[in-house]
N, C-alpha and C. Protein backbone atom coordinates (compact mmCIF):
# COMPACT_ATOMS: atom_id res chain seq x y z
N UNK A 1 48.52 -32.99 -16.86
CA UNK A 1 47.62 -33.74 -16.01
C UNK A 1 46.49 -34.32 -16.86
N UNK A 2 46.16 -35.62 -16.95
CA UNK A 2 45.16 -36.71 -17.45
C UNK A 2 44.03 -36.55 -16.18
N UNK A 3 42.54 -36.11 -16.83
CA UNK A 3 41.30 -36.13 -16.15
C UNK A 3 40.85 -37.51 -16.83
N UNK A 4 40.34 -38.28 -16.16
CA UNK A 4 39.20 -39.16 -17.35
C UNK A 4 37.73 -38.79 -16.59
N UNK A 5 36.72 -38.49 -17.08
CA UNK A 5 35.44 -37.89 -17.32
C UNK A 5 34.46 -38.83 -17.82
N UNK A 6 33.92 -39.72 -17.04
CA UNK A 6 33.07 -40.62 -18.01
C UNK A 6 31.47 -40.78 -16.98
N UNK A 7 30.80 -41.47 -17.78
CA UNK A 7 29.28 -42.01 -16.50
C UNK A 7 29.42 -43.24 -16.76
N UNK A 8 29.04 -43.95 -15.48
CA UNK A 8 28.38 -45.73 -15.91
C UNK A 8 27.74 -45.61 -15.37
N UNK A 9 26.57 -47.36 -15.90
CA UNK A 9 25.71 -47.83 -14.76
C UNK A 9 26.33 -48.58 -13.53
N UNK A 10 25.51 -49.27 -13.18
CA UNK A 10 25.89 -50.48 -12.01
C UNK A 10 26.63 -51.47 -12.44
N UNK A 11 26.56 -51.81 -13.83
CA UNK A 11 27.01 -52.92 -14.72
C UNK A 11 28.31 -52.39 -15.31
N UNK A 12 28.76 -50.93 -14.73
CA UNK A 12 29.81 -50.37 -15.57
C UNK A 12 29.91 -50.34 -17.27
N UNK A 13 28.53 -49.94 -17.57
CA UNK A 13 28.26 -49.45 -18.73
C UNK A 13 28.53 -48.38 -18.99
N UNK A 14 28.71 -48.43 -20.35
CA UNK A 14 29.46 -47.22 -21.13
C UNK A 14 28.70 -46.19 -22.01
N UNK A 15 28.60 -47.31 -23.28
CA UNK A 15 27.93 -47.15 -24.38
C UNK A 15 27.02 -47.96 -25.04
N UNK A 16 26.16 -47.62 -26.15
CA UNK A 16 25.67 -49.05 -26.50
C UNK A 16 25.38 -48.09 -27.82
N UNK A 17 25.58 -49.12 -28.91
CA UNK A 17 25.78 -48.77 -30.31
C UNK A 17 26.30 -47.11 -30.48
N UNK A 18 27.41 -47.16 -29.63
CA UNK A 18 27.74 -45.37 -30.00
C UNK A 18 27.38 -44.25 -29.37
N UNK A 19 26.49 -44.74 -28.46
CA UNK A 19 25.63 -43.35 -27.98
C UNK A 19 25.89 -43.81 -26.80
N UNK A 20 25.46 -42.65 -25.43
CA UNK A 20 24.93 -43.38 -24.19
C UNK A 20 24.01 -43.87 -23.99
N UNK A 21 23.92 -44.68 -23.32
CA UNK A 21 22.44 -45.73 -23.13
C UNK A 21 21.23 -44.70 -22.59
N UNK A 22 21.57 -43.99 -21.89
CA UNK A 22 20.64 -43.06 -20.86
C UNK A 22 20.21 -41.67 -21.18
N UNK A 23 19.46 -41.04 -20.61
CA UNK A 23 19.53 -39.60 -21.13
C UNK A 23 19.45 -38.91 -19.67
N UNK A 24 20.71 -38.30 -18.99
CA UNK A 24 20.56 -38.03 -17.57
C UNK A 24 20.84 -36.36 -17.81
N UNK A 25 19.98 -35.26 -18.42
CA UNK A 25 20.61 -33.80 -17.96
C UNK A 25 21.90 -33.52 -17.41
N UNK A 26 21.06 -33.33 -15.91
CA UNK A 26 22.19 -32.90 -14.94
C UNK A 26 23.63 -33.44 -15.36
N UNK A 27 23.73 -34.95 -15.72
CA UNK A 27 25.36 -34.91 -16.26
C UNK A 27 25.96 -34.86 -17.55
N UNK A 28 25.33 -34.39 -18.55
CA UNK A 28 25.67 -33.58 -19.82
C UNK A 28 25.95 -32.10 -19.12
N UNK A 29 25.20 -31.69 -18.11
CA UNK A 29 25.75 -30.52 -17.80
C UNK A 29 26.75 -30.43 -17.06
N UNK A 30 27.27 -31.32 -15.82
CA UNK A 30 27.94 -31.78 -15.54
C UNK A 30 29.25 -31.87 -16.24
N UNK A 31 29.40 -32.49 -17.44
CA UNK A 31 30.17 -33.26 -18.28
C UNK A 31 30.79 -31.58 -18.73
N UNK A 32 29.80 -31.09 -19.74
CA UNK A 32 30.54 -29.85 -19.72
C UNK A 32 30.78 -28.75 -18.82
N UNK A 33 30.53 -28.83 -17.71
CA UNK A 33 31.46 -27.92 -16.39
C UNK A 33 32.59 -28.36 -16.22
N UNK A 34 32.82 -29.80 -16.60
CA UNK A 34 34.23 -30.07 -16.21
C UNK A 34 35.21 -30.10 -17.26
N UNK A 35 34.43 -30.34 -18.70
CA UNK A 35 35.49 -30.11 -19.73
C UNK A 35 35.42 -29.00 -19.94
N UNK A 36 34.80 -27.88 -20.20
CA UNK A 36 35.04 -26.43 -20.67
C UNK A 36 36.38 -25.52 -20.77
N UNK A 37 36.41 -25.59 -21.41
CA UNK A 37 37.92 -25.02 -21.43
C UNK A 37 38.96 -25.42 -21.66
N UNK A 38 39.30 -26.98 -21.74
CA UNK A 38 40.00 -28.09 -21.51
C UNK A 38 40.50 -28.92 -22.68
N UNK A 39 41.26 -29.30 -23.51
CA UNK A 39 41.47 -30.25 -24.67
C UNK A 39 41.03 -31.27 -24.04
N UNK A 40 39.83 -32.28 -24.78
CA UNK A 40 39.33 -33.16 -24.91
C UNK A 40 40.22 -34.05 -25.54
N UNK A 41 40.31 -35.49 -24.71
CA UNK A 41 41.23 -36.66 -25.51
C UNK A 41 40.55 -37.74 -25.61
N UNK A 42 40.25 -38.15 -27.24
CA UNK A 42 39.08 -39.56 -27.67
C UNK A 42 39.29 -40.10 -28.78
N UNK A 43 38.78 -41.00 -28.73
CA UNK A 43 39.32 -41.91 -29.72
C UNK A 43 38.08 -41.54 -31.31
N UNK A 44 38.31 -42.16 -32.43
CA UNK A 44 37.36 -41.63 -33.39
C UNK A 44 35.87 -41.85 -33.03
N UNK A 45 35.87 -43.03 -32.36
CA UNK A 45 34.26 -43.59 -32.65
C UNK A 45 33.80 -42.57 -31.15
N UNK A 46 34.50 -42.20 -30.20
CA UNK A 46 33.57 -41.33 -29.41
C UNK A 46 33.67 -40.01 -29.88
N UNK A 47 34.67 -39.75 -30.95
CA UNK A 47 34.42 -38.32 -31.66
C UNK A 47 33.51 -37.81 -32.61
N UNK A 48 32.94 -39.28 -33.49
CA UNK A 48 31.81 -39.27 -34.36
C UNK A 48 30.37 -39.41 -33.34
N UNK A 49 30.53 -39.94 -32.21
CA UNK A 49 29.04 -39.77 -31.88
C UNK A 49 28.76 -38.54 -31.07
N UNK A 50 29.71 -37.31 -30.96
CA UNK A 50 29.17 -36.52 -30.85
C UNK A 50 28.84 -35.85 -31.61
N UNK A 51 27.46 -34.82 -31.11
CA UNK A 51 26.57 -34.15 -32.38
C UNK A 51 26.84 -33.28 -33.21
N UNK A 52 28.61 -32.69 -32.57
CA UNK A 52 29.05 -31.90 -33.23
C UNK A 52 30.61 -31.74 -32.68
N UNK A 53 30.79 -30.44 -33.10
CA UNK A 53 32.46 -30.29 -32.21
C UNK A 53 32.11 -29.06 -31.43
N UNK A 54 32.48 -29.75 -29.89
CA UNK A 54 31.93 -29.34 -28.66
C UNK A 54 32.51 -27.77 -28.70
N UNK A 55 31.62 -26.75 -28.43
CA UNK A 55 32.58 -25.56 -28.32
C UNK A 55 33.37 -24.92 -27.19
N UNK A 56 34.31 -24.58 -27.03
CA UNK A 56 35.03 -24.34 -25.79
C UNK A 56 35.72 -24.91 -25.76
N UNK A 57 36.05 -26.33 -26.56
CA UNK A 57 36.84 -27.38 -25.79
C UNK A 57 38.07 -27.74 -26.74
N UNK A 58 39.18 -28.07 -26.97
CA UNK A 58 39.83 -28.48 -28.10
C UNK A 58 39.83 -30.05 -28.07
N UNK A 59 39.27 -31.01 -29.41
CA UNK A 59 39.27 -32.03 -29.55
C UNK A 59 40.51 -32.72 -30.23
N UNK A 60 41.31 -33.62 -29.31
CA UNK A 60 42.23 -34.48 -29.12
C UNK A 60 42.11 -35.79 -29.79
N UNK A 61 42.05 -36.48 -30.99
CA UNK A 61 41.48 -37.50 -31.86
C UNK A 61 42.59 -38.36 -32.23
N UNK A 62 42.46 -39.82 -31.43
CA UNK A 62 43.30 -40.28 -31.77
C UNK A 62 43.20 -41.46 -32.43
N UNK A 63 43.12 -41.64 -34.00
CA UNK A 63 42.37 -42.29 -34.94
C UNK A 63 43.32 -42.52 -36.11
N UNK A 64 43.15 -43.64 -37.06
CA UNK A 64 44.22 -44.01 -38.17
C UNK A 64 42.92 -43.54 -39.69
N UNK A 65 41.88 -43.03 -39.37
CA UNK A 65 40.69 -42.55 -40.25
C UNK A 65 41.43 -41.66 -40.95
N UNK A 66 41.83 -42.11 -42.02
CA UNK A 66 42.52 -40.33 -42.98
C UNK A 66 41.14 -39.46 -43.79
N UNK A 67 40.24 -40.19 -43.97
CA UNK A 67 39.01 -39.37 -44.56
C UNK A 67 38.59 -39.17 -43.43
N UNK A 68 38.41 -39.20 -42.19
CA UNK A 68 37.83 -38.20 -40.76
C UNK A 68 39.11 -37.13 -41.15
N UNK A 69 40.37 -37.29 -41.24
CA UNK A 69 41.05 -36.56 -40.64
C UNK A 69 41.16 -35.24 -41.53
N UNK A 70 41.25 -36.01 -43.04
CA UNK A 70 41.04 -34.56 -44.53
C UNK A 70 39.85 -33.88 -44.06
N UNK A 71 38.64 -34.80 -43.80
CA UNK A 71 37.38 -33.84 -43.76
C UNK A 71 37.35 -32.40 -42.16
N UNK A 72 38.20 -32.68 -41.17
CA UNK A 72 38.39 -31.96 -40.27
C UNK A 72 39.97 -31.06 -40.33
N UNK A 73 40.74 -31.03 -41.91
CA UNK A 73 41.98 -30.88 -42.02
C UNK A 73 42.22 -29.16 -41.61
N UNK A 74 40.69 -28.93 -41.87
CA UNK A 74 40.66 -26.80 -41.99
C UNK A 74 40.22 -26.56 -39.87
N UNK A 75 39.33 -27.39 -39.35
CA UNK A 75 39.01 -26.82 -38.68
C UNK A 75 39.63 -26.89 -37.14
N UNK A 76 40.60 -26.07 -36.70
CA UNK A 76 41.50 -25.17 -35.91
C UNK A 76 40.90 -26.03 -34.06
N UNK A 77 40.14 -26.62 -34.45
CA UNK A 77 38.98 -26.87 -32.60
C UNK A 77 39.59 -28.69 -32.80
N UNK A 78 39.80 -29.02 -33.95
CA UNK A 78 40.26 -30.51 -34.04
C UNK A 78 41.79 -30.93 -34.29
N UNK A 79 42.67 -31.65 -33.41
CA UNK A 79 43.94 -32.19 -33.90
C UNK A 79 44.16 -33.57 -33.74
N UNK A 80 44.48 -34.33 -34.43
CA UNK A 80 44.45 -35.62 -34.52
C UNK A 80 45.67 -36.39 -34.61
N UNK A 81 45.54 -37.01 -34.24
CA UNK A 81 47.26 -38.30 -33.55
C UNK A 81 46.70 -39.50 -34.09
N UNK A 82 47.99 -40.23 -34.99
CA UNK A 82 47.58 -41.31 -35.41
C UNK A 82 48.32 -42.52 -34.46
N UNK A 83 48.99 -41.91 -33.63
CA UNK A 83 50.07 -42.63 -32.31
C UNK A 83 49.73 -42.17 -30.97
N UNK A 84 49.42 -43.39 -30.22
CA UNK A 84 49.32 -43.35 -29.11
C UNK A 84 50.54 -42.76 -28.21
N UNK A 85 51.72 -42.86 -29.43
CA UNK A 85 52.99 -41.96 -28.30
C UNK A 85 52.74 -40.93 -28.79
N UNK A 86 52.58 -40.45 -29.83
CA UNK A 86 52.39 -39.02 -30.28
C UNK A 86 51.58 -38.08 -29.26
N UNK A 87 50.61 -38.74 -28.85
CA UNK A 87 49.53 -38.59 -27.97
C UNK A 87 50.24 -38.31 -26.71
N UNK A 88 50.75 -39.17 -26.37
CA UNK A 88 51.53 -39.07 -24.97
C UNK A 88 52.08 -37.97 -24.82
N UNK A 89 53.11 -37.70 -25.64
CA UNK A 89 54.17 -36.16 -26.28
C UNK A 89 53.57 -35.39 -25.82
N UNK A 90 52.59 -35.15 -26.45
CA UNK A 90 52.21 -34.02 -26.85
C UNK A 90 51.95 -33.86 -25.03
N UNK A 91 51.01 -34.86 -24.61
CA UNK A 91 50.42 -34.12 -23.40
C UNK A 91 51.52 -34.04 -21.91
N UNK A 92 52.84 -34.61 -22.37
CA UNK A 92 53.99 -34.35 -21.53
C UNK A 92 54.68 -33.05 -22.02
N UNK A 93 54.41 -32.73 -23.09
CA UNK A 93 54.72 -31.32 -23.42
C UNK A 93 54.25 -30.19 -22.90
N UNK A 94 52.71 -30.60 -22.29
CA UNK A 94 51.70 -29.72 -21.93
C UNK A 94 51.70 -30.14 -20.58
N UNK A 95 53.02 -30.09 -19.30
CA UNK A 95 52.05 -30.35 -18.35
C UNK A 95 51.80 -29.60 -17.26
N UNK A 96 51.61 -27.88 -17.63
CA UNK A 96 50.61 -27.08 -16.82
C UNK A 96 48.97 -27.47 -17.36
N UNK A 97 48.70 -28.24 -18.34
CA UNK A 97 47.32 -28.31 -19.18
C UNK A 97 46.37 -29.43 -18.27
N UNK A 98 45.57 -29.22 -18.30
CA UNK A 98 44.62 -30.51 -17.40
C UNK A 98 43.80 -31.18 -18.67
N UNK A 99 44.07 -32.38 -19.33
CA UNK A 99 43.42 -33.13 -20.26
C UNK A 99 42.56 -33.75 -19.83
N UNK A 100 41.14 -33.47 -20.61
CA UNK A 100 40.29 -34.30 -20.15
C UNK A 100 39.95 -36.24 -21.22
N UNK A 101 40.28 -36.69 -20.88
CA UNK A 101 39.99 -38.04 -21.46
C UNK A 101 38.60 -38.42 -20.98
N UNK A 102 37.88 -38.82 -22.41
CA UNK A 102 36.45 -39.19 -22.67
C UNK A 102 35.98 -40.11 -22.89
N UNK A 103 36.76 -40.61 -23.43
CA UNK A 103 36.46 -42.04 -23.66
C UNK A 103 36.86 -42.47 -25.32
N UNK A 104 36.97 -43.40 -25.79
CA UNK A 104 36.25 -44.71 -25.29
C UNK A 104 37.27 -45.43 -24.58
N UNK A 105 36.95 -46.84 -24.48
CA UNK A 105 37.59 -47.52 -24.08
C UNK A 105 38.90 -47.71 -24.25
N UNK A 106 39.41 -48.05 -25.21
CA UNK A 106 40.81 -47.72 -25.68
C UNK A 106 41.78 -46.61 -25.31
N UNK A 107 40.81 -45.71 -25.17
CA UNK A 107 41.33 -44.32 -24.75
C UNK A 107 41.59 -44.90 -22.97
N UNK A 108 40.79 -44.81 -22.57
CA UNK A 108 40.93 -45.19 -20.96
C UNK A 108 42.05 -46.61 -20.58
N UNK A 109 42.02 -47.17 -21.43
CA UNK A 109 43.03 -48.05 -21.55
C UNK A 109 44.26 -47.93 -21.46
N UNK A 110 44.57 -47.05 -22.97
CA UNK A 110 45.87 -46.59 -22.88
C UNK A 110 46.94 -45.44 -22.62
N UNK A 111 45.92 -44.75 -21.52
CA UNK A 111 46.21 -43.52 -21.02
C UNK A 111 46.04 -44.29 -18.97
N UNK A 112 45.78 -45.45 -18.96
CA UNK A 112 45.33 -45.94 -17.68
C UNK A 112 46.97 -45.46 -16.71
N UNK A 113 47.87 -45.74 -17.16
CA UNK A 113 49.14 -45.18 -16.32
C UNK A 113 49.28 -43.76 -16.26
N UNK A 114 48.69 -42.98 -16.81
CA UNK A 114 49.06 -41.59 -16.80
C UNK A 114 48.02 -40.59 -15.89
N UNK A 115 46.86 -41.14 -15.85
CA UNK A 115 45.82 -40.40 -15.34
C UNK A 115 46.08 -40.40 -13.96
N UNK A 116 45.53 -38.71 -13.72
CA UNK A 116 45.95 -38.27 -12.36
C UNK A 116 44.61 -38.12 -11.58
N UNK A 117 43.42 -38.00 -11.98
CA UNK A 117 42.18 -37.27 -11.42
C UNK A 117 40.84 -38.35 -12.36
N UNK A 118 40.03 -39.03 -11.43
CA UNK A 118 38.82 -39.59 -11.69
C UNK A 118 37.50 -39.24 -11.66
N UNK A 119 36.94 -38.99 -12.93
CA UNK A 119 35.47 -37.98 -12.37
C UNK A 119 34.47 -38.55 -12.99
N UNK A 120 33.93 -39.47 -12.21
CA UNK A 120 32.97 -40.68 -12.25
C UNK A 120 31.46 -39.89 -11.93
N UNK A 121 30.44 -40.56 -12.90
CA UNK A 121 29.48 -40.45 -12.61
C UNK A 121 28.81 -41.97 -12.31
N UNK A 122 28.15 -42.44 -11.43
CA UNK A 122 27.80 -43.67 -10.95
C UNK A 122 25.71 -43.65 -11.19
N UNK A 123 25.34 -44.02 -12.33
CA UNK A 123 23.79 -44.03 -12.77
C UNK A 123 23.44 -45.46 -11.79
N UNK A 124 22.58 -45.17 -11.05
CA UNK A 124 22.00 -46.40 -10.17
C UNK A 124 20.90 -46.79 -10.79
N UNK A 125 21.12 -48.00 -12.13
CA UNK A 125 20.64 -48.33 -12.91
C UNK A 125 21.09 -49.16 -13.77
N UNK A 126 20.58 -50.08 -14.68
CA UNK A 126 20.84 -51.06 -15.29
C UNK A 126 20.97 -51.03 -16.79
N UNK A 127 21.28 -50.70 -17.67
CA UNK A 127 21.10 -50.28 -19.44
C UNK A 127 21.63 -51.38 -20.09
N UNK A 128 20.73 -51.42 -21.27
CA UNK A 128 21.22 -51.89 -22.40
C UNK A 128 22.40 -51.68 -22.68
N UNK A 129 23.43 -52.58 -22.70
CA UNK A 129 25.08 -51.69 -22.93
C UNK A 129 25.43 -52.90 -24.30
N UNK A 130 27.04 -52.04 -24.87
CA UNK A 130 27.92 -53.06 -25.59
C UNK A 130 29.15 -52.29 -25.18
N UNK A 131 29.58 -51.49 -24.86
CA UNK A 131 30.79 -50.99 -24.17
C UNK A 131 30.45 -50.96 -22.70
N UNK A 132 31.92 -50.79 -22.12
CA UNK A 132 31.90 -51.20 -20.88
C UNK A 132 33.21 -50.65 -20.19
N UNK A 133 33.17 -50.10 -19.32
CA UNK A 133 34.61 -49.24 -18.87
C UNK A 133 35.37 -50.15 -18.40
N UNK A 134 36.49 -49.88 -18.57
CA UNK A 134 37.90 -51.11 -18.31
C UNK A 134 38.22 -50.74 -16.68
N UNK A 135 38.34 -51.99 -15.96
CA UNK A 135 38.59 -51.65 -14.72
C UNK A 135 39.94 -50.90 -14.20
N UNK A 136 39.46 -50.30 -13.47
CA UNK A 136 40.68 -49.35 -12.33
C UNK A 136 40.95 -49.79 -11.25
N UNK A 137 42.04 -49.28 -11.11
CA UNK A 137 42.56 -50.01 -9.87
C UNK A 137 42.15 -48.87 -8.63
N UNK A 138 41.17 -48.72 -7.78
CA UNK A 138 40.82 -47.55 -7.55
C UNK A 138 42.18 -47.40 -5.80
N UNK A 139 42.69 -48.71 -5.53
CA UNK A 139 43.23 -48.64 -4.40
C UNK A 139 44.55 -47.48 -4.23
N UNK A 140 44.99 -47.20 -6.20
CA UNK A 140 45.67 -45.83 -6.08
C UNK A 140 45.24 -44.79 -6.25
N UNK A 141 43.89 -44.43 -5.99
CA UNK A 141 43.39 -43.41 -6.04
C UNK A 141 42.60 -43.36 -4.33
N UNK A 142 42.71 -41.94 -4.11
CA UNK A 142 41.63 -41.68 -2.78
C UNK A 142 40.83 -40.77 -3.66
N UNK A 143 39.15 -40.82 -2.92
CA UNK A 143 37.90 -40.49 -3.10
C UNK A 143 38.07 -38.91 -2.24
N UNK A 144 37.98 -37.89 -3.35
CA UNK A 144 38.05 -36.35 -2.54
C UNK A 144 36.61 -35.80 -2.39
N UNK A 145 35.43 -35.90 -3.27
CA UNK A 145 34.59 -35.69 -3.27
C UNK A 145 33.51 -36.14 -3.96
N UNK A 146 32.27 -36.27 -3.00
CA UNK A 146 31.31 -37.68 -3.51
C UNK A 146 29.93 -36.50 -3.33
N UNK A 147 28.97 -36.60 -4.18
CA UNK A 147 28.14 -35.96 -4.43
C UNK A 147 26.79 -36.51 -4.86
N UNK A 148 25.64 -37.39 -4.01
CA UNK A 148 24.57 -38.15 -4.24
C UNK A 148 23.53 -37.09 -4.53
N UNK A 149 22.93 -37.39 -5.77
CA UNK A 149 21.64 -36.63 -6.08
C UNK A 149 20.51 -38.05 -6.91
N UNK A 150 19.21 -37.58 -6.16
CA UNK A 150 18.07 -38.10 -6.21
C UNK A 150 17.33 -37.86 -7.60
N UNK A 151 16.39 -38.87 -7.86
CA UNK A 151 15.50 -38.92 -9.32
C UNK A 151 14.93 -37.44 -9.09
N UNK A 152 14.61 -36.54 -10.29
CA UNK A 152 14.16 -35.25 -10.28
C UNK A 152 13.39 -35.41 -11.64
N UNK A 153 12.93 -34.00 -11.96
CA UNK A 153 11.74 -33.82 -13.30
C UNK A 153 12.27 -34.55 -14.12
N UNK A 154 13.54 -34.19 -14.55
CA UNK A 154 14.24 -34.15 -15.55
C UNK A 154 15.28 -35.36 -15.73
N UNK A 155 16.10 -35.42 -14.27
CA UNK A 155 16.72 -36.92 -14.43
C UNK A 155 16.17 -38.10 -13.74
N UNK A 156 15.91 -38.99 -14.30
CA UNK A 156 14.88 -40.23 -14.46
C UNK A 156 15.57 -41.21 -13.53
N UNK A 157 16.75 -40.93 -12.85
CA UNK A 157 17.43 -42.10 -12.32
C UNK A 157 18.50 -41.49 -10.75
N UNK A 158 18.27 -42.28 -10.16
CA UNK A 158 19.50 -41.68 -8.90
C UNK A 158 21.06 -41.60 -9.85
N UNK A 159 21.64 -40.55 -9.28
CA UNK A 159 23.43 -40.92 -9.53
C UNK A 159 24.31 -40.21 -8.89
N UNK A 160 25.34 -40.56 -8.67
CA UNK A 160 26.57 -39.99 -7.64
C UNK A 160 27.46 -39.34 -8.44
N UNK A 161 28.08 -38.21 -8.31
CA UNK A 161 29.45 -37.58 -8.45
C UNK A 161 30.51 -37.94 -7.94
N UNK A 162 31.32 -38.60 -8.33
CA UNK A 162 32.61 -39.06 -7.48
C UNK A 162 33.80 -38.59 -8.04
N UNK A 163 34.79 -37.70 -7.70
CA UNK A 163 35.89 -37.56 -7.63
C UNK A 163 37.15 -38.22 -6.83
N UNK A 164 38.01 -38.77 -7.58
CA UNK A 164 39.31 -39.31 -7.39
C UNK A 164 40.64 -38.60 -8.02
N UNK A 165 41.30 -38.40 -7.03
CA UNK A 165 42.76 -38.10 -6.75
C UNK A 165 43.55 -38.93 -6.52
N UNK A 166 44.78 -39.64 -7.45
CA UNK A 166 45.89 -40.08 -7.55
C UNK A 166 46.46 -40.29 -6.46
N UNK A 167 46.60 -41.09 -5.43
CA UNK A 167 47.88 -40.90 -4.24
C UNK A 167 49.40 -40.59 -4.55
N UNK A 168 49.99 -40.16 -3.92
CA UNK A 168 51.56 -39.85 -4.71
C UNK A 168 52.58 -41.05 -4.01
């Protein structure tokens, strides 16, 4: 089973130079309640902008970088696919496993037929972006659970929890 796990704005923003545009708590915490435990599936450039290698999670890297790949060759939390079918394999090999897909774009792209479960965060807000999430077709998916939370100390902006389930 394919999760994709991502936040946008209103503008269906992504990223902007690598990073997220925003700094929202609650869904970094968020983000890891739902991957914990889970092989993570991303492409290099969303694997380098994180600050590290997430713990709990096994990272899924699917990149043609052979100096990313020597420099991560020892450590057991990283496996890397230089094929998008390889990629596939593997996770039809695995399918009691729930994969979470992270992004980037490419990733959401070419995993767009396989994904079973949508776990959207919706920032009611406008950012500086240069990535941008590739549209879904959401009419095969139904909405199971929607979750609105208000500006607080800490997060600076309204945003929604939305979960989507695959129709069969």
């Amino acid at each position: 089973m394919i999760e994709f796990v991502w936040a946008e704005d209103n503008k269906h923003a992504i990223g902007y130079k690598n990073h997220l545009p925003w700094h929202l708590p609650a869904d970094l915490k968020h983000f890891k309640n739902l991957t914990m435990g889970h092989p993570m599936i991303m492409g290099r450039k969303t694997f380098t902008s994180l600050p590290k290698v997430l713990p709990g999670r096994q990272h899924l890297v699917l990149t043609h970088d052979q100096q990313l790949i020597e420099q991560y060759r020892d450590d057991e939390r990283v496996t890397f696919f230089t094929s998008i079918d390889d990629l596939k394999s593997f996770v039809d090999q695995n399918p009691e496993t729930c994969f979470c897909a992270i992004g980037g774009v490419s990733i959401f792209e070419l995993l767009a037929d396989k994904v079973d479960i949508l776990e959207k965060t919706l920032i009611y807000e406008k950012f500086k972006a240069d990535t941008f999430m590739p549209e879904i077709d959401y009419s095969k998916f139904e909405l199971i659970n929607k979750e609105d939370h208000q500006i607080d100390d800490q997060n600076h902006y309204p945003y929604t929890y939305f979960t989507y389930k695959r129709k069969q």
